[in-house]
Protein backbone atom coordinates (compact mmCIF):
# COMPACT_ATOMS: atom_id res chain seq x y z
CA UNK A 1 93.83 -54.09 -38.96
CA UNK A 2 91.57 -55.63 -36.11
CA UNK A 3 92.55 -58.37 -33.79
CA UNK A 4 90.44 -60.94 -32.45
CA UNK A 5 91.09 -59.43 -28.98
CA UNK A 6 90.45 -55.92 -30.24
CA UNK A 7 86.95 -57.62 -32.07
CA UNK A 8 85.99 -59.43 -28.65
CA UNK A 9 86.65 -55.80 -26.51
CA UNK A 10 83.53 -54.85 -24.88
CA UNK A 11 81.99 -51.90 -25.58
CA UNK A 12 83.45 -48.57 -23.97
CA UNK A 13 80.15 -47.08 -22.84
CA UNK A 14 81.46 -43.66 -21.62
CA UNK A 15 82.90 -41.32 -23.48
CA UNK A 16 84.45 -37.83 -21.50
CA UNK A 17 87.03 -35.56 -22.80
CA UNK A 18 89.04 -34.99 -19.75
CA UNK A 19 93.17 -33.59 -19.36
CA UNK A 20 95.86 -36.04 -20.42
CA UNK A 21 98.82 -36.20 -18.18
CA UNK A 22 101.10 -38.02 -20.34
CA UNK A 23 103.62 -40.95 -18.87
CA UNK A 24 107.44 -39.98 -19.33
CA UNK A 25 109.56 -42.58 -20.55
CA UNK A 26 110.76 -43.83 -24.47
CA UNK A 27 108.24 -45.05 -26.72
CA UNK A 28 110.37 -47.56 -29.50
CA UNK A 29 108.26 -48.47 -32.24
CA UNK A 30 108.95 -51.59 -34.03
CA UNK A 31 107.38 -53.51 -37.14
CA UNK A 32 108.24 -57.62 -38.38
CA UNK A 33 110.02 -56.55 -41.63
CA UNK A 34 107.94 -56.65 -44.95
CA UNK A 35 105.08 -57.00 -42.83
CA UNK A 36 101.55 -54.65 -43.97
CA UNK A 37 101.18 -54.10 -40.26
CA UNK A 38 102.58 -55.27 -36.90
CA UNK A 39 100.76 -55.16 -33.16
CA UNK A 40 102.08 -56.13 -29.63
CA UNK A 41 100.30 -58.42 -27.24
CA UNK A 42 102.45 -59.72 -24.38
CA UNK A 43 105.84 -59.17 -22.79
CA UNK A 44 108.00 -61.20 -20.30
CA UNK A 45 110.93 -60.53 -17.55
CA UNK A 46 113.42 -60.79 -20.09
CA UNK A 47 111.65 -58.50 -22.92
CA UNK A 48 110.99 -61.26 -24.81
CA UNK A 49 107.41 -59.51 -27.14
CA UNK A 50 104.93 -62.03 -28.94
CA UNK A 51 102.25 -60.11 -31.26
CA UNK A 52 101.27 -60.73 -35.30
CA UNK A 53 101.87 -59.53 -38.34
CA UNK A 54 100.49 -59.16 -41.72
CA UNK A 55 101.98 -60.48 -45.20
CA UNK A 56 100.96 -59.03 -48.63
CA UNK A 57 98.95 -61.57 -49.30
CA UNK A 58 97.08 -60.77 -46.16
CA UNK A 59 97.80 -63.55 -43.94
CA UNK A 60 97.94 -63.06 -39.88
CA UNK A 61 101.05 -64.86 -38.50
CA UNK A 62 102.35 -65.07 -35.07
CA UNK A 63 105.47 -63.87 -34.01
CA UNK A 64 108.07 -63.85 -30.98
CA UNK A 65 110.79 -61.20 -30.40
CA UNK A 66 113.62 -62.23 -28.53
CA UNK A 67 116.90 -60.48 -28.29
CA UNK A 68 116.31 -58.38 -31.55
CA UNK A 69 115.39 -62.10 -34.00
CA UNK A 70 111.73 -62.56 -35.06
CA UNK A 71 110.69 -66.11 -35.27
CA UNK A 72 107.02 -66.84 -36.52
CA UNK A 73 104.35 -68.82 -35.04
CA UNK A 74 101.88 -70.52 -37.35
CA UNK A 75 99.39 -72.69 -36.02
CA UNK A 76 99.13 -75.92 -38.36
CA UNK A 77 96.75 -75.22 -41.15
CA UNK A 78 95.83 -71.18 -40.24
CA UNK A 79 95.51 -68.64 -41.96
CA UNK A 80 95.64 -66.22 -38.90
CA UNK A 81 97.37 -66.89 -35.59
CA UNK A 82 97.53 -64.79 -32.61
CA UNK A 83 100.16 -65.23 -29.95
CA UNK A 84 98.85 -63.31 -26.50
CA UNK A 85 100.55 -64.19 -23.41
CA UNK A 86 103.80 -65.23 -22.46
CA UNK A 87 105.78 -66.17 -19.47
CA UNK A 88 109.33 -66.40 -18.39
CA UNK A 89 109.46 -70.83 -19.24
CA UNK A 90 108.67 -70.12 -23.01
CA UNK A 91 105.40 -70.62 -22.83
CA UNK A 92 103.03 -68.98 -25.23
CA UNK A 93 99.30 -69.25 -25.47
CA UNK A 94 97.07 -67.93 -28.11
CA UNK A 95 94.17 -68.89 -30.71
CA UNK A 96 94.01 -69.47 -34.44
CA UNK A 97 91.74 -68.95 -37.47
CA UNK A 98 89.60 -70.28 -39.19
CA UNK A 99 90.30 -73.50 -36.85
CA UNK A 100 88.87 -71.31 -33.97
CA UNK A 101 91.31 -72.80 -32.13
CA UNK A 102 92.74 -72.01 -28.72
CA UNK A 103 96.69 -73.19 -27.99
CA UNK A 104 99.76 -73.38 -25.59
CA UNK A 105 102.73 -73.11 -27.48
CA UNK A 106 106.19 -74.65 -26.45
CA UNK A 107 109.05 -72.22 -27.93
CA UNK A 108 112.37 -74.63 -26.81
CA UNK A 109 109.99 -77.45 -28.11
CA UNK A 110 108.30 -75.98 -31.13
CA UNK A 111 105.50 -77.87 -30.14
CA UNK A 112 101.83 -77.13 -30.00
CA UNK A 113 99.31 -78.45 -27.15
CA UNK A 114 95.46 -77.62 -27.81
CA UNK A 115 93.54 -75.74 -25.32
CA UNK A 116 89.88 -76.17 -25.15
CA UNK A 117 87.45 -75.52 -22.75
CA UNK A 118 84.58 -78.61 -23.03
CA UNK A 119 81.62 -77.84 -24.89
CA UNK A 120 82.53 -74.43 -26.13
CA UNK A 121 82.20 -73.22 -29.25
CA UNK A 122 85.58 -71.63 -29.44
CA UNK A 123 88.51 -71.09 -26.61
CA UNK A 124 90.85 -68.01 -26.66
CA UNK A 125 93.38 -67.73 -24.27
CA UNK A 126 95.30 -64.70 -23.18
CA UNK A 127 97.58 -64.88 -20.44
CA UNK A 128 99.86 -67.70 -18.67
CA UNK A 129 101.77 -67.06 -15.80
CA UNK A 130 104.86 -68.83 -14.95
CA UNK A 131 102.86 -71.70 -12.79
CA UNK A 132 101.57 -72.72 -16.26
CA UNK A 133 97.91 -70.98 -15.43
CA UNK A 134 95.87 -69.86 -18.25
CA UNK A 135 92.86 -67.35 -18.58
CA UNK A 136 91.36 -66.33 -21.08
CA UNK A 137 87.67 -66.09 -22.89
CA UNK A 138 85.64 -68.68 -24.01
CA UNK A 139 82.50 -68.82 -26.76
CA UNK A 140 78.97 -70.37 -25.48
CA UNK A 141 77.93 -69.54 -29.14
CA UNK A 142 75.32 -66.65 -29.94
CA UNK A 143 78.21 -64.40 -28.90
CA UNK A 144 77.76 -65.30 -25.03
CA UNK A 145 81.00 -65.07 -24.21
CA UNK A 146 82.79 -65.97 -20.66
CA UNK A 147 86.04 -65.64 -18.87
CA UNK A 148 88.24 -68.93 -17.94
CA UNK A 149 91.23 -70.08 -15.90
CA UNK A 150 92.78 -73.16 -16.39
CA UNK A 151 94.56 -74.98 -13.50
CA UNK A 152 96.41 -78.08 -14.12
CA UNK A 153 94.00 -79.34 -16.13
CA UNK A 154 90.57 -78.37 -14.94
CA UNK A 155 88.89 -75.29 -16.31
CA UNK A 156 86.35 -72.67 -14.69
CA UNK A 157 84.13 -70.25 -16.29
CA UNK A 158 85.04 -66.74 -14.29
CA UNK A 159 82.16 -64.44 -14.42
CA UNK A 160 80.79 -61.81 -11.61
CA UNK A 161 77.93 -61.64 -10.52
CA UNK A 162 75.03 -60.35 -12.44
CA UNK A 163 77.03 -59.69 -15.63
CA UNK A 164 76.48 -61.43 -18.72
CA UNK A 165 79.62 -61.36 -20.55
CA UNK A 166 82.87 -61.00 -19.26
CA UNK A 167 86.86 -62.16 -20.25
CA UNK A 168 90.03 -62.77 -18.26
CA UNK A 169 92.64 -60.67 -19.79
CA UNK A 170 95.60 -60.90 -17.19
CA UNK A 171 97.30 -63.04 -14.36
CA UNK A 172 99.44 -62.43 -11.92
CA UNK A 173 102.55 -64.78 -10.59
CA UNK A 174 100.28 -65.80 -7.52
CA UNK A 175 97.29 -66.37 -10.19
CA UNK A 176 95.06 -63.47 -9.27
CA UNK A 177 92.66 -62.53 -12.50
CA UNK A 178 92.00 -59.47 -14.11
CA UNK A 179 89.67 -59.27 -16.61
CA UNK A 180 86.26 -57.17 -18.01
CA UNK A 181 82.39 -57.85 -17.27
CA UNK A 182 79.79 -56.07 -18.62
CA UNK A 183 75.81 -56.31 -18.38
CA UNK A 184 73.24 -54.35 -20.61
CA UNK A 185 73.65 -50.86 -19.07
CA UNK A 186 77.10 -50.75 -17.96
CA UNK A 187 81.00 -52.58 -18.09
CA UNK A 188 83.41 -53.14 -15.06
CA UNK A 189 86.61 -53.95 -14.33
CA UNK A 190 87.00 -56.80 -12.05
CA UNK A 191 90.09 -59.36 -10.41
CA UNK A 192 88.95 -62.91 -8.68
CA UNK A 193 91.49 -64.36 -6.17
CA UNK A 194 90.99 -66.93 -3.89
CA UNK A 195 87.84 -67.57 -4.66
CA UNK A 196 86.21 -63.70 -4.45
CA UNK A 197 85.89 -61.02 -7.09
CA UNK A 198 86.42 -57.11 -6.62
CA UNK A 199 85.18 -54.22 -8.92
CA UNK A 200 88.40 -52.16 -9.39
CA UNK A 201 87.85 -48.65 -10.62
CA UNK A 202 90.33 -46.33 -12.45
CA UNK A 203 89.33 -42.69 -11.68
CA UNK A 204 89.84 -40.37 -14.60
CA UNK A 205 89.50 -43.23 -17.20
CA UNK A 206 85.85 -43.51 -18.56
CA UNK A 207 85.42 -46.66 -20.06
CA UNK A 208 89.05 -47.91 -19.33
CA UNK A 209 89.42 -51.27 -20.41
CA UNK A 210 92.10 -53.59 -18.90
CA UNK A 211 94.21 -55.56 -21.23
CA UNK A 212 97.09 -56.89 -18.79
CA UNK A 213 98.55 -56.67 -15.33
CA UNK A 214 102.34 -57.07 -14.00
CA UNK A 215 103.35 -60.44 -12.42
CA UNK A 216 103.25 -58.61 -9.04
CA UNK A 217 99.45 -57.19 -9.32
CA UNK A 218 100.57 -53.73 -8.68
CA UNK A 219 100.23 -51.98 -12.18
CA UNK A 220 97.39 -52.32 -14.96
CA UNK A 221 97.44 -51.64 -18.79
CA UNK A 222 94.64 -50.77 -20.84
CA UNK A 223 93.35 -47.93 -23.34
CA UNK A 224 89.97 -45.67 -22.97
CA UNK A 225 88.58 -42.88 -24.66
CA UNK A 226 89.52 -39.21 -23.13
CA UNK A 227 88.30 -37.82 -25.91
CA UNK A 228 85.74 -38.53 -29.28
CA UNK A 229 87.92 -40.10 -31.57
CA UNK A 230 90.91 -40.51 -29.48
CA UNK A 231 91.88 -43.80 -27.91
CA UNK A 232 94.64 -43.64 -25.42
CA UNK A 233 96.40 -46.10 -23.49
CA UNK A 234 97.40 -46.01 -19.40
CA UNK A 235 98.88 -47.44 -16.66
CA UNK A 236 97.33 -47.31 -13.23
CA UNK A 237 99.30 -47.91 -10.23
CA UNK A 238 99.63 -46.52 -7.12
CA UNK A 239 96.64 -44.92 -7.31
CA UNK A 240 97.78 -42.44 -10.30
CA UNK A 241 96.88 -43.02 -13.70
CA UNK A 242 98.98 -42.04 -16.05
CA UNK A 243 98.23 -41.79 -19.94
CA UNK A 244 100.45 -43.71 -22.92
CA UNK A 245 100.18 -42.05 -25.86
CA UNK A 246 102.71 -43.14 -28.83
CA UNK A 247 103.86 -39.72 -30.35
CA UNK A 248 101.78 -38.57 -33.33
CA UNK A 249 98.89 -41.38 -32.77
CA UNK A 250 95.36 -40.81 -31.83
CA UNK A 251 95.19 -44.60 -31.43
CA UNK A 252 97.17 -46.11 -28.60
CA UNK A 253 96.41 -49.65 -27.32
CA UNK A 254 98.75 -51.32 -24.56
CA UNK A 255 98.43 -54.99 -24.46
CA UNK A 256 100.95 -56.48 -21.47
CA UNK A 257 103.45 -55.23 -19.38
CA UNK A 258 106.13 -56.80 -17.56
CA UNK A 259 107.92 -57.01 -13.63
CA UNK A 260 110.28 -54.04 -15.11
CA UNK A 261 107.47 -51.82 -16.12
CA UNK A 262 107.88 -52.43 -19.95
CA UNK A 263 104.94 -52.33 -21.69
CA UNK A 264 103.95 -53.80 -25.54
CA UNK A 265 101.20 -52.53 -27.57
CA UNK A 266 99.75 -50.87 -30.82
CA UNK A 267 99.45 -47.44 -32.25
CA UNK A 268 97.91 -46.55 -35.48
CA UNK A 269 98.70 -44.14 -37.66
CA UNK A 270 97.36 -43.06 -41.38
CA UNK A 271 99.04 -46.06 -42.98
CA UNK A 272 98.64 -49.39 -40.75
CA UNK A 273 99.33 -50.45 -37.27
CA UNK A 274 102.46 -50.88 -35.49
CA UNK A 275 103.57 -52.33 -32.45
CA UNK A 276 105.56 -50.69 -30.03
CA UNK A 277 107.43 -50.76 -25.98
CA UNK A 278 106.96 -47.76 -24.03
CA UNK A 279 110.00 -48.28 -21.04
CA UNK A 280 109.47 -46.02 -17.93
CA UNK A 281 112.34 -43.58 -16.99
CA UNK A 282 114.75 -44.72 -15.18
CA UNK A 283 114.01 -43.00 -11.70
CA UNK A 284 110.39 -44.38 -12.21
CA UNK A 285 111.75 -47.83 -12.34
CA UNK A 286 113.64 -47.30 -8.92
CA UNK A 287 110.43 -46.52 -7.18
């Protein structure tokens, strides 16, 4: 079970097997009921989880977790929708398949509105913060891919310097981006604010890719490989990295984390993939 967001990850290009120091805290794992497989995308101040599921007749819905009730999210006419971000107003953006289409979703509404960067082949949002900004990835066709924020309603492609593909992955509450940038030898990590981007390194993390940041900027989520075979997720913050690994897995994937520290994601084991929260302890959280 592959996401689009998994398919569009750019390749980790280092691989190092290197000492895990594994986060404290509860992993919870949690699956949409009857479903083949579950996965986690994004989280918001309340705990409120979107992600997707599969049915047995291996269609990719939408969902949204709220105070322990799953409601689904189809996109009109798909046969695979994937809610990503979320923020604290309801608001939900995502894309769909085969429509290749990018959305903002309304959940007090129930209404769609379509989001679509002109004269792309294909938009895919990610994130929204509670200002109503939206980043995300966008399709030049040929698999040139850039990242995007939307602003009201003008759009701009968000792409460092001298890198030829890149994607916007989270936002903070003041709008600073976080996303990934690669060229033909090598990927970064990289946030734009006001105008300027920064290569942010993780130390300890080869190849760490960066799924999602808190509202506040101060903590990143991701997954790299410490290991052949292994995929592990972290946070960084502070300057420490520590390593999420759900219990059992050698496939963890984090995909958002919220002002609290909560963070949603994926783990695989033998069978399928599942989604699960990983809450820091509670003298963590004080800090």
């Amino acid at each position: 079970m592959t996401s689009c967001r998994s398919v569009l990850s750019l390749a980790v290009l280092l691989l190092a097997s290197a000492p895990l120091a594994l986060a404290q805290g509860t992993y919870t794992q949690f699956d949409v009921p009857g479903s083949l497989g579950t996965e986690g995308f994004g989280i918001d101040t309340a705990g409120d989880i979107t992600g997707l599921y599969v049915d047995s007749s291996d269609n990719w819905h939408g969902f949204l977790l709220s105070s322990g009730t799953y409601t689904t999210i189809d996109y009109p006419g798909a046969t695979q929708t994937y809610p990503y971000g979320v923020n604290d107003l309801g608001q939900i953006v995502g894309y769909s398949y085969p429509s290749d289409q990018g959305f903002l979703y309304d959940v007090q509404a129930q209404t769609f509105t379509i989001i679509s960067y002109p004269n792309t082949s294909s938009t895919l949002p990610f994130a929204i913060n509670n200002a109503g900004t939206i980043a995300g990835v966008v399709d030049h066709g040929a698999n040139k891919f850039q990242g995007f924020v939307l602003v009201g309603s003008t759009y701009r492609h968000i792409a460092p310097p001298r890198t030829i593909v890149s994607s916007v992955n989270g936002i903070t509450a003041p709008g600073t981006l976080f996303g990934m940038a690669g060229n033909r030898t090598a990927q970064l990590i990289f946030s734009f604010d006001q105008g300027k981007y920064s290569q942010r390194v993780i130390p300890n993390a080869p190849g760490a890719y960066v799924n999602g940041v808190n509202p506040a900027g101060t903590a990143l989520v991701g997954f790299y490989n410490p290991s052949s075979g292994v995929t592990a997720g972290f946070i960084y913050q502070k300057n420490a990295l520590t390593t999420l690994q759900f219990p059992g897995s050698n496939f963890t994937r984090p995909g958002g984390i919220n002002a609290a520290g909560e963070v949603v994601g994926t783990f695989e084991d033998t069978a399928s993939a599942h989604a699960f929260t990983w809450t820091p302890p509670a003298d963590a959280a004080k800090k």
